[in-house]
Protein backbone atom coordinates (compact mmCIF):
# COMPACT_ATOMS: atom_id res chain seq x y z
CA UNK A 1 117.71 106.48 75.59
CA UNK A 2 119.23 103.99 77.69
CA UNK A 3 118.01 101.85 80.83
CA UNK A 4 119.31 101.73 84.17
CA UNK A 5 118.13 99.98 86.78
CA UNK A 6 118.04 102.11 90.25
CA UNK A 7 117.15 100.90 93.71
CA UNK A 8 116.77 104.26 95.89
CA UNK A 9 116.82 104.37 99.93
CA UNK A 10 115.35 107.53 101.40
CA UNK A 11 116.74 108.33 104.58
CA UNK A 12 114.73 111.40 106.49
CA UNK A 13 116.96 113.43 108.31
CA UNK A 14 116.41 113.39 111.90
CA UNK A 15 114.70 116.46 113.39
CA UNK A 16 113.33 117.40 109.59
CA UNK A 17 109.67 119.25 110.16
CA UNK A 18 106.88 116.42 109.28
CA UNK A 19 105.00 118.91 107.21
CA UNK A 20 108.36 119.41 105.13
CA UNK A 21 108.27 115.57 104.59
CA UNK A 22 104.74 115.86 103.66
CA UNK A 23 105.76 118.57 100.79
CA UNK A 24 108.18 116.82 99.68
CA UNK A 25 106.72 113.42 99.28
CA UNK A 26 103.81 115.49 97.48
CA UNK A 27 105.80 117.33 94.82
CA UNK A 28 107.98 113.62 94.41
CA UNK A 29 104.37 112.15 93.52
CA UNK A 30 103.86 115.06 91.00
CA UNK A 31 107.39 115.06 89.97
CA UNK A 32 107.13 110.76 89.24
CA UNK A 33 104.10 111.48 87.17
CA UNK A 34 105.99 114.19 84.78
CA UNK A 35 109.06 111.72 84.08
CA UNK A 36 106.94 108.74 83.35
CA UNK A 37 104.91 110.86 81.00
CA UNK A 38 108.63 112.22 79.46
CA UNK A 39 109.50 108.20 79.06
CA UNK A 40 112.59 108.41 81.96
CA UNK A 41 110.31 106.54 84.36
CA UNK A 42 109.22 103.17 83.08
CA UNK A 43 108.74 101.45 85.75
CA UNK A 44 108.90 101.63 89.51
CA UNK A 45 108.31 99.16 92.21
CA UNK A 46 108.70 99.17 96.26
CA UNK A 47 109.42 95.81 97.60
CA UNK A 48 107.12 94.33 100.31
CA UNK A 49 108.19 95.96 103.59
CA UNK A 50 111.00 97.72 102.61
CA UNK A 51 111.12 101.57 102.22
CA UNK A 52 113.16 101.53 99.26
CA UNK A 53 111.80 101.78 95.85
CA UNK A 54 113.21 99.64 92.48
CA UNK A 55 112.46 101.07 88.98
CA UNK A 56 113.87 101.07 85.31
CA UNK A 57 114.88 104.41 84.56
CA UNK A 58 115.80 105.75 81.00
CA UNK A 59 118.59 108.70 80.22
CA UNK A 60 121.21 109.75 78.00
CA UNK A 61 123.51 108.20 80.10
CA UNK A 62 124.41 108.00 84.15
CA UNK A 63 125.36 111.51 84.41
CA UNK A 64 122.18 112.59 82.36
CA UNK A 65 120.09 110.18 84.64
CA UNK A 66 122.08 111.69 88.64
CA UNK A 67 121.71 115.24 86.80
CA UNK A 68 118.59 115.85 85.19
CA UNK A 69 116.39 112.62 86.15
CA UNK A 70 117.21 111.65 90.00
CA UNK A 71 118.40 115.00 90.70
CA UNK A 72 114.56 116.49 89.82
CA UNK A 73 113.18 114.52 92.36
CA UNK A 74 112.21 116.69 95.54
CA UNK A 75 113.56 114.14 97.92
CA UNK A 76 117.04 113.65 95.65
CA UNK A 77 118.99 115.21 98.58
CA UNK A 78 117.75 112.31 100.95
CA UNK A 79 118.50 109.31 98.90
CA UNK A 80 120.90 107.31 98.28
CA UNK A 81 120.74 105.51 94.61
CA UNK A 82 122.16 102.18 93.75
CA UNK A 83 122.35 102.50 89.53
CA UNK A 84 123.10 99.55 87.06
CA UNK A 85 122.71 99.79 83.52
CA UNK A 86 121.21 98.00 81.61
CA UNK A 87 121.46 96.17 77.93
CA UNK A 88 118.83 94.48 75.99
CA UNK A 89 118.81 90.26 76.32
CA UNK A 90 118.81 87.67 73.79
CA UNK A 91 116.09 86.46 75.11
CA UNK A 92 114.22 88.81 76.58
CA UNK A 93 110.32 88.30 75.34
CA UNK A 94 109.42 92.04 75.16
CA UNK A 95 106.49 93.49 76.84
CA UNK A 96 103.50 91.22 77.51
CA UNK A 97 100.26 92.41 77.01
């Protein structure tokens, strides 16, 4: 699989039923648990303040990843997604322990 990195902004729409947003940030919770245990979520972070979220993603390819990876996520239809592959580095020291 390849690696993309993807910075999504969630943007509620105004008006939407709190206890919708409470379902739906739920079943995203659920959802994020099921693709890092399928190896398409490796790792996600949230900078400090912000309500966006940063993570490596892994897929087929871009369309694979908008399809079948973003497109699972039960808040999809409220993001926007900013997506860069990715390539391995020369110099890149590999996980650290």
């Amino acid at each position: 699989m390849n690696e993309f990195l993807v910075e999504l902004t969630t943007a509620i729409p105004e008006g939407t039923d709190p206890a919708e947003v409470d379902r739906r940030r739920a079943a995203e919770a659920v959802r994020a648990r099921e693709l890092a245990g399928q190896g398409r979520l490796f790792r996600l972070w949230r900078p400090v303040g912000e309500r966006r979220s940063v993570g490596v993603w892994r897929a087929d390819d871009e369309s694979d990843l908008r399809s079948n990876v973003l497109g699972s996520l039960p808040l999809w239809p409220w993001m926007t997604a900013v997506v860069t592959p990715l390539q391995p580095h020369p110099n890149d020291p590999g996980p650290t322990g």
